[in-house]
Structures are given as C-alpha cells and as structure tokens.
PDB file of N, CA and C in Angstrom:
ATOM      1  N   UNK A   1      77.277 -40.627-167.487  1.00  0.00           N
ATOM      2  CA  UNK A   1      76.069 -39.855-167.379  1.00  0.00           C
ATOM      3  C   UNK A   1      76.272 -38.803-166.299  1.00  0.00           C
ATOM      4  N   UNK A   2      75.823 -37.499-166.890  1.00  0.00           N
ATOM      5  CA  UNK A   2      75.992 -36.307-165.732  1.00  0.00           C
ATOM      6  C   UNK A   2      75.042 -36.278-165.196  1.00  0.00           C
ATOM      7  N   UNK A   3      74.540 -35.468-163.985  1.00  0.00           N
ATOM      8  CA  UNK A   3      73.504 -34.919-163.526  1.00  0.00           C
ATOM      9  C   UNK A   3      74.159 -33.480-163.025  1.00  0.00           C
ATOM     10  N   UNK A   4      72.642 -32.811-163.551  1.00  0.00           N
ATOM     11  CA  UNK A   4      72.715 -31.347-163.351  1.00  0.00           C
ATOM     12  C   UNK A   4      71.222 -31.233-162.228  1.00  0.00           C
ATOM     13  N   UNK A   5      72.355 -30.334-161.021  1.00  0.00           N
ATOM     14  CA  UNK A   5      71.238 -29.789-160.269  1.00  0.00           C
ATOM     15  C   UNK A   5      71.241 -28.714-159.904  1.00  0.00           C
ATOM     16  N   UNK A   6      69.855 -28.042-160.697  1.00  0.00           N
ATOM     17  CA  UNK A   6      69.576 -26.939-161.024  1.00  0.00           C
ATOM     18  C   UNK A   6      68.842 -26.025-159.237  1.00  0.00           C
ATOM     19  N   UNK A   7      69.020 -25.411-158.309  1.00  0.00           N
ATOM     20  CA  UNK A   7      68.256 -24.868-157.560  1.00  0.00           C
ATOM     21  C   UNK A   7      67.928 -23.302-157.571  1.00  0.00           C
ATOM     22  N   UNK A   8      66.751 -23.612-157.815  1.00  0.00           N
ATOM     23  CA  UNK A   8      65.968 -22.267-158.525  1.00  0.00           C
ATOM     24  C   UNK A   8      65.530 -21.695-157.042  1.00  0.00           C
ATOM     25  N   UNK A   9      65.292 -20.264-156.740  1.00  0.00           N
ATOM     26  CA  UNK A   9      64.575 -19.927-155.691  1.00  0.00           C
ATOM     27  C   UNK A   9      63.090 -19.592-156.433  1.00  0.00           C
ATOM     28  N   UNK A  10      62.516 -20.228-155.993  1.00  0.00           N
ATOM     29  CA  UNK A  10      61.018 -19.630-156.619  1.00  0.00           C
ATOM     30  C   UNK A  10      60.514 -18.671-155.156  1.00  0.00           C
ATOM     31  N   UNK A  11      60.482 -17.564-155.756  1.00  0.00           N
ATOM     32  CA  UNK A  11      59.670 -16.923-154.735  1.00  0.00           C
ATOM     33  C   UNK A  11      58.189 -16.041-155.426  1.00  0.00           C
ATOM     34  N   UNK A  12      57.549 -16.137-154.482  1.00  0.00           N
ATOM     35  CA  UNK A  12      55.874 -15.896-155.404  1.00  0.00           C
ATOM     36  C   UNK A  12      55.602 -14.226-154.987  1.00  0.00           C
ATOM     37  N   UNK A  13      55.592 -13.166-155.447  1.00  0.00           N
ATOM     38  CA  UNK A  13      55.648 -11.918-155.074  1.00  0.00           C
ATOM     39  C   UNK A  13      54.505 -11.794-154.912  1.00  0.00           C
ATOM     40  N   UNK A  14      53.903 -10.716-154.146  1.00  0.00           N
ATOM     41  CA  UNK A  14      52.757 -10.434-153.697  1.00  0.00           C
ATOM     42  C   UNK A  14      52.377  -9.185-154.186  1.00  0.00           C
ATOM     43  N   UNK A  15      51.347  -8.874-154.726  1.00  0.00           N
ATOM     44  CA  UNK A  15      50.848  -7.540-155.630  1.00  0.00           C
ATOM     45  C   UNK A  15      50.915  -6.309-154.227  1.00  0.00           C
ATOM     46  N   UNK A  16      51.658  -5.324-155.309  1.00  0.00           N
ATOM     47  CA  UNK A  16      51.477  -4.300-153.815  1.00  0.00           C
ATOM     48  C   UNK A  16      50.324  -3.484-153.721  1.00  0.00           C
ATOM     49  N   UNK A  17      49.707  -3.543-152.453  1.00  0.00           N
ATOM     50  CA  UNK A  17      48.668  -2.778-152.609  1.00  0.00           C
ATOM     51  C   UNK A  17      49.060  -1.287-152.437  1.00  0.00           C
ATOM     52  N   UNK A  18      47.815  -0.589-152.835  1.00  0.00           N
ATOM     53  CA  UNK A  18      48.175   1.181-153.256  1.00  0.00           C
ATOM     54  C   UNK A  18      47.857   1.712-151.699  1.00  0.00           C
ATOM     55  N   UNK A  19      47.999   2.401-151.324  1.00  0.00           N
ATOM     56  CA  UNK A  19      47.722   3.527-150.118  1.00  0.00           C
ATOM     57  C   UNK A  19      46.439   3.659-149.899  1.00  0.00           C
ATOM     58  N   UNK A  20      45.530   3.701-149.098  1.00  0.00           N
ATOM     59  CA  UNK A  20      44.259   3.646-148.733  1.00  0.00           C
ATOM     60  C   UNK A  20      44.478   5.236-148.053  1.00  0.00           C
ATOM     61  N   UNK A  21      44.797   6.540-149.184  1.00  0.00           N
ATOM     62  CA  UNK A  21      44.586   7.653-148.577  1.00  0.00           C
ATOM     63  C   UNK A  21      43.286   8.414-148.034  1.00  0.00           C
ATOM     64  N   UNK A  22      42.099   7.699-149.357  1.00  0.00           N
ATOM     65  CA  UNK A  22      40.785   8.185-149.158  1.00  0.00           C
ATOM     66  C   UNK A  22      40.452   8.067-148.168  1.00  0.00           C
ATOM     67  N   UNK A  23      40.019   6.578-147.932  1.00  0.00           N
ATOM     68  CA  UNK A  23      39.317   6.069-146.842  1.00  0.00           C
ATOM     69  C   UNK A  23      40.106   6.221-145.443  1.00  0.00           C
ATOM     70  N   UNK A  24      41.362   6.680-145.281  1.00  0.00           N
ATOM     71  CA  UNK A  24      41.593   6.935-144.112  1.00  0.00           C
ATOM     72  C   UNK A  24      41.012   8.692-143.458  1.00  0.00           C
ATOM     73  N   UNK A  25      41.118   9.446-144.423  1.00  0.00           N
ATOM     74  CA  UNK A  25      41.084  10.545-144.242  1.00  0.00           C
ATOM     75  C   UNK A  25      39.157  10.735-144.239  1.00  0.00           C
ATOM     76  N   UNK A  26      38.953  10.354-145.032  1.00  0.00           N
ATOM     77  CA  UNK A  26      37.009   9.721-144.792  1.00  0.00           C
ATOM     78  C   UNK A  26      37.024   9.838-143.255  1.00  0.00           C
ATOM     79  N   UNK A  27      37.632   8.678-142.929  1.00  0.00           N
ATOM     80  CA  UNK A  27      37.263   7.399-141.383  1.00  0.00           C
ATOM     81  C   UNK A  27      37.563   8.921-140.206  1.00  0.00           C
ATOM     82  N   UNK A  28      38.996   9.750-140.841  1.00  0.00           N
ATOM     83  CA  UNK A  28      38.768  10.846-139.637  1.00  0.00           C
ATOM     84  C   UNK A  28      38.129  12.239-139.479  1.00  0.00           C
ATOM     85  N   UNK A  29      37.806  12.269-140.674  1.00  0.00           N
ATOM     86  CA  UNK A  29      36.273  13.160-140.674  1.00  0.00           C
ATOM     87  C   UNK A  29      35.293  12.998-140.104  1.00  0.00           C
ATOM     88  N   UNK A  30      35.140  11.775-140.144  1.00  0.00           N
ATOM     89  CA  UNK A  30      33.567  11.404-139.985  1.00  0.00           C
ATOM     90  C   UNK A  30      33.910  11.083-138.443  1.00  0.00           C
ATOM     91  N   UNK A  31      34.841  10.769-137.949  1.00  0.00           N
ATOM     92  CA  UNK A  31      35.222  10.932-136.546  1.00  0.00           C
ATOM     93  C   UNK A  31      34.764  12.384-135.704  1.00  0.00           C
ATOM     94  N   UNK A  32      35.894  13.573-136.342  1.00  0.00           N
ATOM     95  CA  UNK A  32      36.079  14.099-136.075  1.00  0.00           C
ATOM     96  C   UNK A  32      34.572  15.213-136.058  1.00  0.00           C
ATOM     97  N   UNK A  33      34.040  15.036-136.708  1.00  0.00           N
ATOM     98  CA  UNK A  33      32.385  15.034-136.892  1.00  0.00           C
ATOM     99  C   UNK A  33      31.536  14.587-135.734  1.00  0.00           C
ATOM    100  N   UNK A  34      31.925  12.938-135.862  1.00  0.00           N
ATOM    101  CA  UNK A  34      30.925  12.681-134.602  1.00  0.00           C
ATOM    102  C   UNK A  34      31.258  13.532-133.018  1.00  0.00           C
ATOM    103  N   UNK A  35      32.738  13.905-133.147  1.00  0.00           N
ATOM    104  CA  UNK A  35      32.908  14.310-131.441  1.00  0.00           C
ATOM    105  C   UNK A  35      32.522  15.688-131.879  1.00  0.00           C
ATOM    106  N   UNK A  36      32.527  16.828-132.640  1.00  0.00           N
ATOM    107  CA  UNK A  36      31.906  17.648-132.625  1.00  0.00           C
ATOM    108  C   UNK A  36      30.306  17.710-131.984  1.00  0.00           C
ATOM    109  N   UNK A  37      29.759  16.976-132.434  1.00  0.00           N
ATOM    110  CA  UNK A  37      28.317  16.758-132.451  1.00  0.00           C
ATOM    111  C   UNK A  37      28.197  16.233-131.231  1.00  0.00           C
ATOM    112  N   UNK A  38      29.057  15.709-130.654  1.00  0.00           N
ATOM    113  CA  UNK A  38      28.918  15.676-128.946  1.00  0.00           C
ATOM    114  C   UNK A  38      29.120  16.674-128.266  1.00  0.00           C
ATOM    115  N   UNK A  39      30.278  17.010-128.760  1.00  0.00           N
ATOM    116  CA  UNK A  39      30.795  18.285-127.860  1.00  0.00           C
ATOM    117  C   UNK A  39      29.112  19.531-127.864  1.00  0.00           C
ATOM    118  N   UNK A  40      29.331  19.642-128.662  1.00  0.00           N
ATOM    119  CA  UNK A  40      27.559  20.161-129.013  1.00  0.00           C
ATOM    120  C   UNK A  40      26.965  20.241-128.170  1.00  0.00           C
ATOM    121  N   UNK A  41      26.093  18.599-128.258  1.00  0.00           N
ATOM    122  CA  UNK A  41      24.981  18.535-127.327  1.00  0.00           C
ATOM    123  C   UNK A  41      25.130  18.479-126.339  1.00  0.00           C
ATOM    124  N   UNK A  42      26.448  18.322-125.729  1.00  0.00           N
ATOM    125  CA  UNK A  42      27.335  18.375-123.906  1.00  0.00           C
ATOM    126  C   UNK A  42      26.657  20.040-123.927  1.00  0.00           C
ATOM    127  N   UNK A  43      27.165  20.966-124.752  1.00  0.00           N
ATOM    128  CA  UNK A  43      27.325  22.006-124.361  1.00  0.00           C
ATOM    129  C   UNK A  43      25.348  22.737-124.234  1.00  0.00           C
ATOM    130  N   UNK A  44      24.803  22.373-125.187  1.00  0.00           N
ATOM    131  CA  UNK A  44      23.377  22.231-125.417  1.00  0.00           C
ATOM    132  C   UNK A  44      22.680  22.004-124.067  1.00  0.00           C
ATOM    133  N   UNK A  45      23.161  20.764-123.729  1.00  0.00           N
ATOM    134  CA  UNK A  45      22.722  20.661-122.422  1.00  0.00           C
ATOM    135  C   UNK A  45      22.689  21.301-121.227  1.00  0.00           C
ATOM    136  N   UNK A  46      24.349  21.686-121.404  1.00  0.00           N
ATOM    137  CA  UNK A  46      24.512  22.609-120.169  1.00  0.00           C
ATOM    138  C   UNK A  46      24.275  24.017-120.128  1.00  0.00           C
ATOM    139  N   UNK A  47      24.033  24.360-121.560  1.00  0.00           N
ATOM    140  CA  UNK A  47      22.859  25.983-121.499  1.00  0.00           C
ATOM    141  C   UNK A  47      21.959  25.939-120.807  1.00  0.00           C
ATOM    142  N   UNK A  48      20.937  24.850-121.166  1.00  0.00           N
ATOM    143  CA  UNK A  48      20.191  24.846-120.267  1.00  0.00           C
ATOM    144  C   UNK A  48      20.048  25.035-119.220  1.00  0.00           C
ATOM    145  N   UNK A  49      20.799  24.518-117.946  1.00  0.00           N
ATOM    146  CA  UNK A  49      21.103  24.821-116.613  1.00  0.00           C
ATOM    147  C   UNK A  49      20.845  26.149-115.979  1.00  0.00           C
ATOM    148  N   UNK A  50      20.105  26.368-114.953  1.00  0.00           N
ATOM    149  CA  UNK A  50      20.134  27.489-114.737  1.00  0.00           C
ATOM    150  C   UNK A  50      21.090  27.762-113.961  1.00  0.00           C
ATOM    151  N   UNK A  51      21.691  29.000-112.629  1.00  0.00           N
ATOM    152  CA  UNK A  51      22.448  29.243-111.993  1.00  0.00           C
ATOM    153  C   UNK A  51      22.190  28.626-110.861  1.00  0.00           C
ATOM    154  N   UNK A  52      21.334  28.004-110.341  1.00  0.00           N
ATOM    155  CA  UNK A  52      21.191  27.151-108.969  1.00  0.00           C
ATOM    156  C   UNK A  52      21.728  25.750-109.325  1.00  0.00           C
ATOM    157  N   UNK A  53      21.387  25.210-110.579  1.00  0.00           N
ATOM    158  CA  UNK A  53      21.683  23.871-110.811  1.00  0.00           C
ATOM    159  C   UNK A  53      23.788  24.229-110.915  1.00  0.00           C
ATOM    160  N   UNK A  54      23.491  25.177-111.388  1.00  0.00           N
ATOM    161  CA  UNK A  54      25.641  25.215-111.744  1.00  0.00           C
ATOM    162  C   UNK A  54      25.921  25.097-110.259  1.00  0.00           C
ATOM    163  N   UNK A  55      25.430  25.621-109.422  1.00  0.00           N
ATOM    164  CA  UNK A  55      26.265  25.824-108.014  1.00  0.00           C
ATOM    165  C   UNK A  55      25.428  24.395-107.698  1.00  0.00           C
ATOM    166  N   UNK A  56      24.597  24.025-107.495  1.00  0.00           N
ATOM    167  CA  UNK A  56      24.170  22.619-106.996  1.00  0.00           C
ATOM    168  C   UNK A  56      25.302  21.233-107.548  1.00  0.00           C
ATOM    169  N   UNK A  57      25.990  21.775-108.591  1.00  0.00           N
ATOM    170  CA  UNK A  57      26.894  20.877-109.548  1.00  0.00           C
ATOM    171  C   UNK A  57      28.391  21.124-109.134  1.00  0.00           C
ATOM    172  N   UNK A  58      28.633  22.074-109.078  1.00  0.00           N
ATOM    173  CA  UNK A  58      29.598  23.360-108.407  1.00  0.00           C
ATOM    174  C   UNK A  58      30.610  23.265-109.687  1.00  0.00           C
ATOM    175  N   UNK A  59      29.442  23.619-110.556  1.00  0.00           N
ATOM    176  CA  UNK A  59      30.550  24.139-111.588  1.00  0.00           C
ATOM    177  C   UNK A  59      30.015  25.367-111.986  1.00  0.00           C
ATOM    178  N   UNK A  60      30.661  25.763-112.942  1.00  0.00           N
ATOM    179  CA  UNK A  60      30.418  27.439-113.092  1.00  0.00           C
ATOM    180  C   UNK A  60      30.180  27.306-115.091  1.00  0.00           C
ATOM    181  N   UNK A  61      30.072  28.346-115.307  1.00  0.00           N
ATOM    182  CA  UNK A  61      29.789  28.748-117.303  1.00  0.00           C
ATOM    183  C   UNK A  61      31.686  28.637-117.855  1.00  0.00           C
ATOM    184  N   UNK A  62      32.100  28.522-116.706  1.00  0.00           N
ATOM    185  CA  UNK A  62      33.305  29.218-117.521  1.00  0.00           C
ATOM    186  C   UNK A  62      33.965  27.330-117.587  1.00  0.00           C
ATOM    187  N   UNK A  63      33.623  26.531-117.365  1.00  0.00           N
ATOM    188  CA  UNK A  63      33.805  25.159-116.982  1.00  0.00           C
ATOM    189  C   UNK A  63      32.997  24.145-118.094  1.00  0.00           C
ATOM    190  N   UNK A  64      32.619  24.929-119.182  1.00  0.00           N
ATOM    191  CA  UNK A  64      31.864  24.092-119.955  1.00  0.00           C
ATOM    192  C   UNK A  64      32.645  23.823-121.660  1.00  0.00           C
ATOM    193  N   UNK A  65      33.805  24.481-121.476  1.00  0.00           N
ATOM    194  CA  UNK A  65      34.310  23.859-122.711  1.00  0.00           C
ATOM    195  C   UNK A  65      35.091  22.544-122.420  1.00  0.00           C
ATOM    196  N   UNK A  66      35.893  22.958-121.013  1.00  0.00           N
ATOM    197  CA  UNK A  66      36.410  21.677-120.729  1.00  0.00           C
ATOM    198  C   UNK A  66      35.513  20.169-120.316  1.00  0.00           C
ATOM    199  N   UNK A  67      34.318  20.687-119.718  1.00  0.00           N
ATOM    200  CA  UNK A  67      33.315  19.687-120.181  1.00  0.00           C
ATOM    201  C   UNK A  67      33.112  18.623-120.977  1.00  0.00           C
ATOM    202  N   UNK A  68      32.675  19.955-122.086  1.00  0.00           N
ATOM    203  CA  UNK A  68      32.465  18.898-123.162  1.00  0.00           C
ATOM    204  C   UNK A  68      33.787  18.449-123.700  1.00  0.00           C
ATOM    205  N   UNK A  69      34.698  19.095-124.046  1.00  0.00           N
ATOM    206  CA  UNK A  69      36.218  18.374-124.458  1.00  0.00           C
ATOM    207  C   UNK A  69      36.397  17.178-123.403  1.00  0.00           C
ATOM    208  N   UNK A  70      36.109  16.951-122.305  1.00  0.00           N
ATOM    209  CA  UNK A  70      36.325  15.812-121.440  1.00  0.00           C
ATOM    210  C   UNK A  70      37.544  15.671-120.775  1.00  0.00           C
ATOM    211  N   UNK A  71      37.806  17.338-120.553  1.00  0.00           N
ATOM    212  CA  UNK A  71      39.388  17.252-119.853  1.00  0.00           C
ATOM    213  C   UNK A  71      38.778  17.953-118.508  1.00  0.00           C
ATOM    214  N   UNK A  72      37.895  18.120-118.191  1.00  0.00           N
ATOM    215  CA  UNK A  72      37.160  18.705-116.637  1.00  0.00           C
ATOM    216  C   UNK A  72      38.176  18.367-115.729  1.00  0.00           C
ATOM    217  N   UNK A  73      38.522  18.454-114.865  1.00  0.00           N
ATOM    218  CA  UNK A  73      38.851  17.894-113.076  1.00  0.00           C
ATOM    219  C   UNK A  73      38.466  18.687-112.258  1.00  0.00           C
ATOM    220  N   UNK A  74      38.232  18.261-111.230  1.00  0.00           N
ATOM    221  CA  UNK A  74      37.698  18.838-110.297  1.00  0.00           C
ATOM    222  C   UNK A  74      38.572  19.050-109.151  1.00  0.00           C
TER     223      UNK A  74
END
C-alpha cells in the first residue's frame, strides 16, 4: 500500500480594491474650502480695525495676508 502526500498551498486572495480617486480629491476640496473661508473671515476681521487698534496691535495692513495664512512672526 502507497501513500501519496499531496501539499497544496491554499492561499485565499483578497479582492483588490479600486483607487478611492473621488473621495480623496472631494476630502481636499472641501478642505481647501474650509481654510479659504477662514482665511476670509481672519481678513474680514481685520478690515475692520481701525489705525489706532493696528498700532495698539503693532501690526500694520501690509501684515494681514500673513495673518490669515498663519505664517505671521513677530
């Protein structure tokens, strides 16, 4: 009597998923949206200001993009 031993690799493949191009490019719009809309109302705000409050702050008009972008130093 023979014996046969057979060793199979069973390996179980995994479905590939497709590229999630939409929804990434969605997710940085709607990002890139919301910091607009800050940058905005940063800047909104600081129209307001008159020229006593800029020097009370000691910043100046020319100091308000970096402001709102959030790269200021002082």
């Amino acid at each position: 009597m023979a014996t046969f031993w057979h060793n199979a690799s069973h390996t179980v493949s995994t479905p590939v998923s497709a590229p999630s191009f939409g929804l990434g490019m969605v997710n940085r719009v709607i990002s890139w949206f919301r910091n607009l809309q800050e940058e905005m109302a940063v800047r909104d705000e600081l129209a307001h200001l008159d020229e006593r409050d800029l020097h009370d702050l000691g910043i100046t008009t020319s100091d308000f993009d970096a402001i709102a972008h959030g790269t200021y130093r002082r």
